[in-house]
PDB file of N, CA and C in Angstrom:
ATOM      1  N   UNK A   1       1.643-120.295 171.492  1.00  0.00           N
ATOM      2  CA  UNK A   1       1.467-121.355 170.522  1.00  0.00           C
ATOM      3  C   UNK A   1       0.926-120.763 169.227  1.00  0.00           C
ATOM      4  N   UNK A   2       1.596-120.997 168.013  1.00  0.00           N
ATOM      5  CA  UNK A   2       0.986-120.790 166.805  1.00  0.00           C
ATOM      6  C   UNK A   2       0.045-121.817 166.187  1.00  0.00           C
ATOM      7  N   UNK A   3      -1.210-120.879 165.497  1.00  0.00           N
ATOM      8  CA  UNK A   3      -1.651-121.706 164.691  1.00  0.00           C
ATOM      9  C   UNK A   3      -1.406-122.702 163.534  1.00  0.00           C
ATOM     10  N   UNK A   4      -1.503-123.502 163.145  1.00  0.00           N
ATOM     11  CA  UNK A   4      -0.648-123.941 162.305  1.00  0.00           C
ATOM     12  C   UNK A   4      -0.708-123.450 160.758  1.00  0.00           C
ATOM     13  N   UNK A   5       0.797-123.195 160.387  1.00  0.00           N
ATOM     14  CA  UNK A   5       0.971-122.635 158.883  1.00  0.00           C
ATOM     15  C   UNK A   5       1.342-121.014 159.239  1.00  0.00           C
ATOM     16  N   UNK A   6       0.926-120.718 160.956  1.00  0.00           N
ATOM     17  CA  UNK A   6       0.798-119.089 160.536  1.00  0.00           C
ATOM     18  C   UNK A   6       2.332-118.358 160.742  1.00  0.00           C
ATOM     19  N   UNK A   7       3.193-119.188 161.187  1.00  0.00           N
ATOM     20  CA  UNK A   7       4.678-118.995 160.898  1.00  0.00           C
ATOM     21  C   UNK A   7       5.081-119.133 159.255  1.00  0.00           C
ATOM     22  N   UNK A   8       4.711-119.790 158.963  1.00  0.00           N
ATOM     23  CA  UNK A   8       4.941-119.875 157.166  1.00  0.00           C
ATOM     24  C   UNK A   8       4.214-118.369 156.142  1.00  0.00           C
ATOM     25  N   UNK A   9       3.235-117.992 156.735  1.00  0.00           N
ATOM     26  CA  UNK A   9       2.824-117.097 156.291  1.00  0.00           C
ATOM     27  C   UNK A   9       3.560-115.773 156.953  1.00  0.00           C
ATOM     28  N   UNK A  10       3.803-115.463 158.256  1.00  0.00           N
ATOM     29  CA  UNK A  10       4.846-114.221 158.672  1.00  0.00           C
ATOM     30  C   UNK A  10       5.692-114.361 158.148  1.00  0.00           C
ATOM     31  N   UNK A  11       6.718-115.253 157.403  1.00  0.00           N
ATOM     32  CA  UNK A  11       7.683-115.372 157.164  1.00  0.00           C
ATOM     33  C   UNK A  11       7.938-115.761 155.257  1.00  0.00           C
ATOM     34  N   UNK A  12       6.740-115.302 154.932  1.00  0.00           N
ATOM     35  CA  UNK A  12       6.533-115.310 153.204  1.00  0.00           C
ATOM     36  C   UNK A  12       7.675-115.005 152.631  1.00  0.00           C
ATOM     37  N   UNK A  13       8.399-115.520 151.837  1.00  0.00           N
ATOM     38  CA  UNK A  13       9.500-115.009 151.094  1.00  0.00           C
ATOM     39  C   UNK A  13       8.614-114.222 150.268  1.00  0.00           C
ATOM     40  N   UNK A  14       9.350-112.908 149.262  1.00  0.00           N
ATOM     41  CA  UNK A  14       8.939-112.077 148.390  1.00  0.00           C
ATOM     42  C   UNK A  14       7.873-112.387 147.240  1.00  0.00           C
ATOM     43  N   UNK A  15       9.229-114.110 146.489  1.00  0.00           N
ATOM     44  CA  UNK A  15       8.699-114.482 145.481  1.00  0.00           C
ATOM     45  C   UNK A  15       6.989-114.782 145.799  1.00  0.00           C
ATOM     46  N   UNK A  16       7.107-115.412 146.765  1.00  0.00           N
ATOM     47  CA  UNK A  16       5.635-116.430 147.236  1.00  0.00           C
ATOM     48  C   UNK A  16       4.695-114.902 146.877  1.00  0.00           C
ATOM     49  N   UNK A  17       4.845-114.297 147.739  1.00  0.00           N
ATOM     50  CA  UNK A  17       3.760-113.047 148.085  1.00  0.00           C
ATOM     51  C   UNK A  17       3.552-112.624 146.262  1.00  0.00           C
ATOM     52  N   UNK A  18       4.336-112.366 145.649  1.00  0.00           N
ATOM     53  CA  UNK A  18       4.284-112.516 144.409  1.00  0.00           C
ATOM     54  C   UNK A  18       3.437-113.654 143.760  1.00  0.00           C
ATOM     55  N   UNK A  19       3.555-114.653 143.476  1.00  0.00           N
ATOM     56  CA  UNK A  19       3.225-115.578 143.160  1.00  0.00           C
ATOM     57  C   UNK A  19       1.509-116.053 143.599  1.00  0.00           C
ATOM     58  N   UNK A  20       1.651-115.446 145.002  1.00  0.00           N
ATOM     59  CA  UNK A  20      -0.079-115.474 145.369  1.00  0.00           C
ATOM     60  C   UNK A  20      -0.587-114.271 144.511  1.00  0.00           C
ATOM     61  N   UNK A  21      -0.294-113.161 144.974  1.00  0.00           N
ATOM     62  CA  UNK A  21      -0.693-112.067 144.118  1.00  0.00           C
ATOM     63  C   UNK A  21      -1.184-112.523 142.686  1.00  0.00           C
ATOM     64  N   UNK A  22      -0.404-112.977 141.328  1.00  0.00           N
ATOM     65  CA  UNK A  22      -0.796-113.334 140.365  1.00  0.00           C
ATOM     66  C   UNK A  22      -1.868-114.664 140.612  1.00  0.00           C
ATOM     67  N   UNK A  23      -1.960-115.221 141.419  1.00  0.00           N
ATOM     68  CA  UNK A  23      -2.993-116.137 140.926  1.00  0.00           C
ATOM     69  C   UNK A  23      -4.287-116.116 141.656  1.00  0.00           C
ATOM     70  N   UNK A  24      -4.263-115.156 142.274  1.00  0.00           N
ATOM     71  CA  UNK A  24      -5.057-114.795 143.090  1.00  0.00           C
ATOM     72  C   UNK A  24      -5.710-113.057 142.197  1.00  0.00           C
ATOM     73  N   UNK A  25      -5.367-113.000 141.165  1.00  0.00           N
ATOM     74  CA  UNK A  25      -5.458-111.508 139.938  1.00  0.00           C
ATOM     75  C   UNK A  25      -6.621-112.413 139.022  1.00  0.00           C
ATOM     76  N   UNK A  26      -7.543-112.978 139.288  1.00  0.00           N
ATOM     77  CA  UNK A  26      -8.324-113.672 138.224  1.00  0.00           C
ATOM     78  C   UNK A  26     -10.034-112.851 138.606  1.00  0.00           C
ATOM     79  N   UNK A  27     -10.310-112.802 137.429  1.00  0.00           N
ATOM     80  CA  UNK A  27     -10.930-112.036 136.829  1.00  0.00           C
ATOM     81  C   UNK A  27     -12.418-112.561 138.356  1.00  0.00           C
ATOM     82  N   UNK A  28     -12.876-113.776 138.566  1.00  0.00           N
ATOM     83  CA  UNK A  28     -13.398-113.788 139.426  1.00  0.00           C
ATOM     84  C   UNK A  28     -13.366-113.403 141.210  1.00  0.00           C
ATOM     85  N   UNK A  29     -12.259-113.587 141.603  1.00  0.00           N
ATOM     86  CA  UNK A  29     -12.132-112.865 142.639  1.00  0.00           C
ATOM     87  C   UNK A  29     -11.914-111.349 142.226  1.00  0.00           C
ATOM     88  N   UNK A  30     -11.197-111.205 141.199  1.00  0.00           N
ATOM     89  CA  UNK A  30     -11.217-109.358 140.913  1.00  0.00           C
ATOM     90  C   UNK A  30     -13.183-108.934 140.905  1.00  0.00           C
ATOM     91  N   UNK A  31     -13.835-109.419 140.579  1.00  0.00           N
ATOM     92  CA  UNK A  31     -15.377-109.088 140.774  1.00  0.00           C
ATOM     93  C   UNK A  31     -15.826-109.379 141.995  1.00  0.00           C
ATOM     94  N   UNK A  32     -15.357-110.162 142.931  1.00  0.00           N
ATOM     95  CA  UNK A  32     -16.012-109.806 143.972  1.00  0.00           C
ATOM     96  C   UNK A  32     -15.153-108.692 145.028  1.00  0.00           C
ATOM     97  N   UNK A  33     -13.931-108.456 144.283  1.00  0.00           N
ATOM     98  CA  UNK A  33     -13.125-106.929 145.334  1.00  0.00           C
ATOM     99  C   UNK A  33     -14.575-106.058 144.144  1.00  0.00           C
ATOM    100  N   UNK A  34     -14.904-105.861 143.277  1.00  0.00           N
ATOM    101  CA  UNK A  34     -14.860-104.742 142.957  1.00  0.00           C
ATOM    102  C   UNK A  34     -16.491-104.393 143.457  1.00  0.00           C
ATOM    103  N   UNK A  35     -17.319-105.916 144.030  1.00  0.00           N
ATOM    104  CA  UNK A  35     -18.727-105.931 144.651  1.00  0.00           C
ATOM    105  C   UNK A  35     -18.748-105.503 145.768  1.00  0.00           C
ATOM    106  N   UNK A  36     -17.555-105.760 146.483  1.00  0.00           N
ATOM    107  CA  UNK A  36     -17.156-105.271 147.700  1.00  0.00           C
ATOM    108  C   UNK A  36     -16.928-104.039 147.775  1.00  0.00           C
ATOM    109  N   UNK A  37     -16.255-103.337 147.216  1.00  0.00           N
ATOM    110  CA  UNK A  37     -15.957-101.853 146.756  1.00  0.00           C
ATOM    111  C   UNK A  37     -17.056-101.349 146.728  1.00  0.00           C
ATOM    112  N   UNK A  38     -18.071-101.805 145.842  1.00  0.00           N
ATOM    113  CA  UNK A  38     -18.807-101.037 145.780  1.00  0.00           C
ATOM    114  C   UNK A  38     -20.191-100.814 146.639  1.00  0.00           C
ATOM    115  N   UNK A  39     -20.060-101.838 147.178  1.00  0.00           N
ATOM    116  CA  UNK A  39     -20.924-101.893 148.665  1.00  0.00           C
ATOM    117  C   UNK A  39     -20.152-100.879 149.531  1.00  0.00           C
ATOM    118  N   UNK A  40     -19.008-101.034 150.096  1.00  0.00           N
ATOM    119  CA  UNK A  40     -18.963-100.021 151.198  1.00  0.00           C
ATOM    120  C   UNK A  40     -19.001 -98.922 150.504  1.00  0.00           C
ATOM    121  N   UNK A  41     -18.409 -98.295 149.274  1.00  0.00           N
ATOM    122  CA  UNK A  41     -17.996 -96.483 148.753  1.00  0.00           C
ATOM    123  C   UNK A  41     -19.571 -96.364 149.137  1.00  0.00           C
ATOM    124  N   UNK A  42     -21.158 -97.108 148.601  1.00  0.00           N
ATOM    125  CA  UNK A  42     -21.933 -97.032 148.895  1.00  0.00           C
ATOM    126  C   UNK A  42     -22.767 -96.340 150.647  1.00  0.00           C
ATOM    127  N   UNK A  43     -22.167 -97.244 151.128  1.00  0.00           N
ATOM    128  CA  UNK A  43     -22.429 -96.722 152.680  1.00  0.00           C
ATOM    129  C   UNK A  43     -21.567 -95.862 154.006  1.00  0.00           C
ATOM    130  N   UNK A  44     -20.292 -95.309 152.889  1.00  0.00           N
ATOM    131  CA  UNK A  44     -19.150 -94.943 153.669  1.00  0.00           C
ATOM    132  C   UNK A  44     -19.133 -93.944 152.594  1.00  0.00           C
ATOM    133  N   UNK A  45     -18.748 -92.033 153.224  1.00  0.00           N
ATOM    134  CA  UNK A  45     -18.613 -91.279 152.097  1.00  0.00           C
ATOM    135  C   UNK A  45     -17.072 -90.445 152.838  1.00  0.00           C
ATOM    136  N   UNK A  46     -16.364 -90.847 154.022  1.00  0.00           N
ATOM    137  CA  UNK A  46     -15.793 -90.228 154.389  1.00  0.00           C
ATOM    138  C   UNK A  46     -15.165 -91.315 155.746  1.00  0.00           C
ATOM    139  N   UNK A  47     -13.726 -91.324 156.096  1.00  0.00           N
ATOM    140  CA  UNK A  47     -13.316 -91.837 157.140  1.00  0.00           C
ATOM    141  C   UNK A  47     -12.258 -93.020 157.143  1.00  0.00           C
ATOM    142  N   UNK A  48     -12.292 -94.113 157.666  1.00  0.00           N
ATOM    143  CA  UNK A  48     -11.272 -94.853 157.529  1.00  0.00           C
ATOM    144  C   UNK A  48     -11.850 -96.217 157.381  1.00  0.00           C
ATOM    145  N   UNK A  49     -10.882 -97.316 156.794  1.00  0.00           N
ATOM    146  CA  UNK A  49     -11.726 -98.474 156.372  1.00  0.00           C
ATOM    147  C   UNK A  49     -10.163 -99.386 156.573  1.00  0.00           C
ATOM    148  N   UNK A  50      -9.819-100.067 157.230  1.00  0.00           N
ATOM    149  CA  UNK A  50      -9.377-100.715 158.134  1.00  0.00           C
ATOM    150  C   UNK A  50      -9.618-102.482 157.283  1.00  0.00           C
ATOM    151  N   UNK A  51      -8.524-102.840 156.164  1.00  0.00           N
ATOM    152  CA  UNK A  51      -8.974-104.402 155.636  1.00  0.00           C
ATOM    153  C   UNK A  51      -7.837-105.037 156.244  1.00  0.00           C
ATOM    154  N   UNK A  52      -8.186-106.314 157.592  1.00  0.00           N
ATOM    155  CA  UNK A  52      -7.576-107.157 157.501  1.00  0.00           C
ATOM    156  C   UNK A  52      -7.393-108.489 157.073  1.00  0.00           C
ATOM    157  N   UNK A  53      -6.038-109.096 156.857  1.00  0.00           N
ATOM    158  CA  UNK A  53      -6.215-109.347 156.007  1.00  0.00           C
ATOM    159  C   UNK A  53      -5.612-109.941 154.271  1.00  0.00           C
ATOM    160  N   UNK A  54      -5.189-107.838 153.883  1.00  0.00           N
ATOM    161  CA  UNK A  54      -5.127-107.554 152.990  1.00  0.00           C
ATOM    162  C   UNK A  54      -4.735-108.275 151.735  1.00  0.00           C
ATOM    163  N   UNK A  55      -3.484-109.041 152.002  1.00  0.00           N
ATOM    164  CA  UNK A  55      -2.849-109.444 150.843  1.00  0.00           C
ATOM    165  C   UNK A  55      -2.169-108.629 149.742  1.00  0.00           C
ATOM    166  N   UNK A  56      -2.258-108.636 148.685  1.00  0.00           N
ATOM    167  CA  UNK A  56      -1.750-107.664 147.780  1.00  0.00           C
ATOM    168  C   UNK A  56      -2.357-106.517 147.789  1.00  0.00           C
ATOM    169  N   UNK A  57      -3.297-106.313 148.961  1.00  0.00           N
ATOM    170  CA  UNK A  57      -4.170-105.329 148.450  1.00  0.00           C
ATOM    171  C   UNK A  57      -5.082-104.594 147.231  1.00  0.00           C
ATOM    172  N   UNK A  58      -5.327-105.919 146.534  1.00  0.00           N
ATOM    173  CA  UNK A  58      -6.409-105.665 145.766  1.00  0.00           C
ATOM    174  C   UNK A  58      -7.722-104.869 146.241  1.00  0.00           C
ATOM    175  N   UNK A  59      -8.492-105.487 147.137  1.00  0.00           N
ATOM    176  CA  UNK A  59      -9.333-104.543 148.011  1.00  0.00           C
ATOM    177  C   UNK A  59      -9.506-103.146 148.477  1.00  0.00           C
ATOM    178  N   UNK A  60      -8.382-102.748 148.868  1.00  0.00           N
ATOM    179  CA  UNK A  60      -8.066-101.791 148.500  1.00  0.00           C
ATOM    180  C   UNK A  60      -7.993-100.556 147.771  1.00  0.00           C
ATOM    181  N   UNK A  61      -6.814-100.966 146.653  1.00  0.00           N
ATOM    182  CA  UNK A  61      -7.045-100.369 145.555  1.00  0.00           C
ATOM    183  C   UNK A  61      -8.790 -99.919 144.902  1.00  0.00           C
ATOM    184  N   UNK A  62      -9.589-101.417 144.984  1.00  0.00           N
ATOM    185  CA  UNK A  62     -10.657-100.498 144.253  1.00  0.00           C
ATOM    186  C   UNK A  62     -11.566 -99.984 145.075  1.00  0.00           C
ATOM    187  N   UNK A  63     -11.172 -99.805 146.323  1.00  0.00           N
ATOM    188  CA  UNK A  63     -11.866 -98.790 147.089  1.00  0.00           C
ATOM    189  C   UNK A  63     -11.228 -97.502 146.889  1.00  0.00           C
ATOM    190  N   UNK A  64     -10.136 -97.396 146.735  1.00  0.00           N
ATOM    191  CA  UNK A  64      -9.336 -96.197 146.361  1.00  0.00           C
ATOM    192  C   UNK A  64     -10.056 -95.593 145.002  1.00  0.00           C
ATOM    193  N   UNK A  65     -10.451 -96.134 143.709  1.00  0.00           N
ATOM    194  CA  UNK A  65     -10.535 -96.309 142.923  1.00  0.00           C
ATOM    195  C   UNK A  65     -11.972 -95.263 142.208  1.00  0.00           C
ATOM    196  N   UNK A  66     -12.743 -96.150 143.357  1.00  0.00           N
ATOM    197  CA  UNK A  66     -14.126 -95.640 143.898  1.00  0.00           C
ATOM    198  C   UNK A  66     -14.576 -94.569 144.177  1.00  0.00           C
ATOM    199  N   UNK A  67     -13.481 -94.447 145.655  1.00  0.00           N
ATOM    200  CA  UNK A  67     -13.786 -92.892 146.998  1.00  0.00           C
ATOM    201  C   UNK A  67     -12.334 -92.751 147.048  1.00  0.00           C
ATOM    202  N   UNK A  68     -11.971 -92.331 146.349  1.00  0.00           N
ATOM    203  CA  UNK A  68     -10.240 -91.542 146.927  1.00  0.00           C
ATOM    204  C   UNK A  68     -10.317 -90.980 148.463  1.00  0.00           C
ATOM    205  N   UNK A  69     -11.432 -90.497 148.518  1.00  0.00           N
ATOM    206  CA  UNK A  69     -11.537 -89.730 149.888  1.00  0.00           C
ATOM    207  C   UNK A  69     -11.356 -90.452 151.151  1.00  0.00           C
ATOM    208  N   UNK A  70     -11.614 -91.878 150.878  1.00  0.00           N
ATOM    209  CA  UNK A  70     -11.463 -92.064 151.873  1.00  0.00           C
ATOM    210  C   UNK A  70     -10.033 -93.484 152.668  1.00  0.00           C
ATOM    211  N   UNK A  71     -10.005 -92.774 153.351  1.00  0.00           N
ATOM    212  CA  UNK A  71      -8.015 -93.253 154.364  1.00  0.00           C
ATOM    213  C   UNK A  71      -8.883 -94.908 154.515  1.00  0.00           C
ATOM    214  N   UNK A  72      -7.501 -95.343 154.053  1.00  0.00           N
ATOM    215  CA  UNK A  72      -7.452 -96.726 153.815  1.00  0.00           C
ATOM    216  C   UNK A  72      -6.158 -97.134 154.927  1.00  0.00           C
ATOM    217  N   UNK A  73      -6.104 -98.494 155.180  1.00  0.00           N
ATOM    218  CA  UNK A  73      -5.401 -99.018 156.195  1.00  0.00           C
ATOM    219  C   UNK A  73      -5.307-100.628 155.744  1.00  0.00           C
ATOM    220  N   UNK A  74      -4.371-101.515 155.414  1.00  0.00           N
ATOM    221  CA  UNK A  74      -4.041-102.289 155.474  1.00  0.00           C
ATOM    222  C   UNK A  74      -3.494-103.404 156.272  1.00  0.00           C
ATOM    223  N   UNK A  75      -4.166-104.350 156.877  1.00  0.00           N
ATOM    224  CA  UNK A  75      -3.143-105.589 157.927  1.00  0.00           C
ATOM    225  C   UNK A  75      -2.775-106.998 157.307  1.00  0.00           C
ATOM    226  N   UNK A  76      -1.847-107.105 157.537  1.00  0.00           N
ATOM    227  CA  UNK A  76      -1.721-109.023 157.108  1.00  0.00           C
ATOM    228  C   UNK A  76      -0.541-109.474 158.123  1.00  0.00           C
ATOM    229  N   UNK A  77      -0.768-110.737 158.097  1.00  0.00           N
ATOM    230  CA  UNK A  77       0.360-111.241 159.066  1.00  0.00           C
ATOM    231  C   UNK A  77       1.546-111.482 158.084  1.00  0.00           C
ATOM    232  N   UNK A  78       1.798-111.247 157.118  1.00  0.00           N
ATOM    233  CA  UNK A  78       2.994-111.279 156.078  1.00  0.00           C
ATOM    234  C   UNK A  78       3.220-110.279 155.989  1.00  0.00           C
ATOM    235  N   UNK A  79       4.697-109.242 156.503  1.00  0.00           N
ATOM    236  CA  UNK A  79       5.375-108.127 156.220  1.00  0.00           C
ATOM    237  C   UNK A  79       5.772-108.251 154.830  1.00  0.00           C
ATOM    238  N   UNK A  80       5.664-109.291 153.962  1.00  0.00           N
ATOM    239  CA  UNK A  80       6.127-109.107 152.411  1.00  0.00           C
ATOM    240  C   UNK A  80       4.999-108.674 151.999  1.00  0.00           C
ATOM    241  N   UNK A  81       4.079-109.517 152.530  1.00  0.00           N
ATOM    242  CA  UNK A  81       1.899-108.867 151.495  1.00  0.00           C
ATOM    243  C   UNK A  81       1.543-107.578 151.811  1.00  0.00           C
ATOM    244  N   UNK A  82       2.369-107.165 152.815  1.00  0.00           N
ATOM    245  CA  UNK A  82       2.411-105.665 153.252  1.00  0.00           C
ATOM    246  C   UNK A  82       2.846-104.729 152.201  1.00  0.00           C
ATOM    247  N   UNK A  83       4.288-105.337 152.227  1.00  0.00           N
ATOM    248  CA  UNK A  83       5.072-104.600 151.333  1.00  0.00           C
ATOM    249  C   UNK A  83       4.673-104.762 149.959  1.00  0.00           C
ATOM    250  N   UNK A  84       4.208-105.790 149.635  1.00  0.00           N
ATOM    251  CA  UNK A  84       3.904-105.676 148.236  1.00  0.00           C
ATOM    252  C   UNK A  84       2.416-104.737 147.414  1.00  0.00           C
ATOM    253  N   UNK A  85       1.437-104.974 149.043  1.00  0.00           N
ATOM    254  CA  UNK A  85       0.325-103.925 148.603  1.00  0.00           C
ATOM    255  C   UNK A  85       0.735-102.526 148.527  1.00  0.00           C
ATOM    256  N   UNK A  86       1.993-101.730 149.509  1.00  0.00           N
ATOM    257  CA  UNK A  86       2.400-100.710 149.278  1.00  0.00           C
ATOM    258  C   UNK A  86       3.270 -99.907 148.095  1.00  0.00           C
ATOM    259  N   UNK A  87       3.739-101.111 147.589  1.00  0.00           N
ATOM    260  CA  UNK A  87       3.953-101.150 146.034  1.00  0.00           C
ATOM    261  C   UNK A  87       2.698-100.726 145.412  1.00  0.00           C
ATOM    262  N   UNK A  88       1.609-101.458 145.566  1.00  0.00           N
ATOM    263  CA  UNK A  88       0.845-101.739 144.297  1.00  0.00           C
ATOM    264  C   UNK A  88       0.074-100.355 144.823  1.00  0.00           C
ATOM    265  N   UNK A  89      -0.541-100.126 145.490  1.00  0.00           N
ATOM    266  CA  UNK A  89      -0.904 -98.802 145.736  1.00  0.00           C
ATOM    267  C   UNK A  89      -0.389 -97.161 146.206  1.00  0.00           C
TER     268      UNK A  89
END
Protein backbone atom coordinates (compact mmCIF):
# COMPACT_ATOMS: atom_id res chain seq x y z
CA UNK A 1 0.00 0.00 0.00
CA UNK A 2 1.22 3.49 -0.84
CA UNK A 3 1.19 6.43 1.07
CA UNK A 4 -0.80 8.83 -0.33
CA UNK A 5 0.67 11.27 -3.14
CA UNK A 6 3.88 9.03 -2.95
CA UNK A 7 3.13 7.54 -6.47
CA UNK A 8 2.81 11.13 -7.81
CA UNK A 9 6.05 11.98 -6.51
CA UNK A 10 8.06 8.56 -8.03
CA UNK A 11 6.61 9.38 -11.01
CA UNK A 12 7.52 13.40 -11.23
CA UNK A 13 7.54 14.43 -14.74
CA UNK A 14 10.91 16.50 -15.51
CA UNK A 15 9.08 19.79 -15.89
CA UNK A 16 7.54 19.46 -12.18
CA UNK A 17 11.06 18.51 -10.63
CA UNK A 18 12.04 21.67 -12.39
CA UNK A 19 9.48 23.79 -11.37
CA UNK A 20 9.90 22.67 -7.58
CA UNK A 21 13.52 23.30 -7.90
CA UNK A 22 12.90 27.10 -8.84
CA UNK A 23 10.54 27.81 -6.21
CA UNK A 24 11.92 26.11 -3.76
CA UNK A 25 15.67 28.48 -4.88
CA UNK A 26 14.42 31.37 -2.45
CA UNK A 27 16.74 33.09 -0.70
CA UNK A 28 15.14 31.76 2.70
CA UNK A 29 15.28 28.20 2.43
CA UNK A 30 18.75 28.80 0.51
CA UNK A 31 19.87 30.09 4.32
CA UNK A 32 18.81 27.45 6.05
CA UNK A 33 20.80 24.73 3.39
CA UNK A 34 23.63 26.99 3.93
CA UNK A 35 23.00 26.79 8.26
CA UNK A 36 22.85 23.35 7.69
CA UNK A 37 26.06 23.16 5.78
CA UNK A 38 27.57 24.73 8.01
CA UNK A 39 26.72 22.84 11.05
CA UNK A 40 27.75 19.51 9.77
CA UNK A 41 31.35 20.76 7.57
CA UNK A 42 31.59 21.90 11.37
CA UNK A 43 31.40 18.45 13.02
CA UNK A 44 32.31 16.19 10.03
CA UNK A 45 35.99 16.73 8.49
CA UNK A 46 36.08 13.54 6.45
CA UNK A 47 33.60 10.59 5.26
CA UNK A 48 30.21 10.26 3.91
CA UNK A 49 26.98 12.24 4.47
CA UNK A 50 24.07 10.38 3.17
CA UNK A 51 20.81 13.37 2.50
CA UNK A 52 17.57 11.80 2.19
CA UNK A 53 15.41 13.26 0.75
CA UNK A 54 17.40 15.38 -1.51
CA UNK A 55 15.44 17.11 -4.07
CA UNK A 56 17.42 19.27 -6.34
CA UNK A 57 20.06 18.86 -4.19
CA UNK A 58 20.60 22.09 -2.93
CA UNK A 59 21.93 20.62 0.38
CA UNK A 60 24.26 19.21 -1.04
CA UNK A 61 25.89 21.36 -3.16
CA UNK A 62 26.69 23.66 -0.18
CA UNK A 63 28.15 21.01 1.63
CA UNK A 64 30.26 20.40 -1.35
CA UNK A 65 30.92 23.98 -1.33
CA UNK A 66 32.14 23.98 2.25
CA UNK A 67 34.25 20.41 2.55
CA UNK A 68 34.85 19.15 -0.98
CA UNK A 69 36.41 16.39 0.94
CA UNK A 70 33.83 15.01 1.85
CA UNK A 71 31.60 11.93 -0.39
CA UNK A 72 28.21 13.01 -0.60
CA UNK A 73 25.21 10.67 -1.42
CA UNK A 74 21.88 11.63 -2.46
CA UNK A 75 18.13 9.78 -2.03
CA UNK A 76 14.65 10.85 -3.14
CA UNK A 77 11.78 8.88 -4.13
CA UNK A 78 11.68 10.90 -7.56
CA UNK A 79 14.23 9.41 -10.19
CA UNK A 80 13.72 12.95 -11.99
CA UNK A 81 14.94 14.99 -8.37
CA UNK A 82 17.67 12.53 -8.74
CA UNK A 83 18.46 13.31 -12.00
CA UNK A 84 18.13 16.77 -11.76
CA UNK A 85 20.49 17.11 -8.55
CA UNK A 86 23.08 15.19 -10.72
CA UNK A 87 22.84 17.86 -13.17
CA UNK A 88 23.17 20.51 -10.75
CA UNK A 89 26.14 19.06 -9.06
Amino acid sequence: MSDRGQQDFIHMPGFATRLYAALTHIESIRQQHRDIAVNLTARINSGKILDVGTGPGYLLAEIHRLKPSIELHGLDISSAMVELAKERL
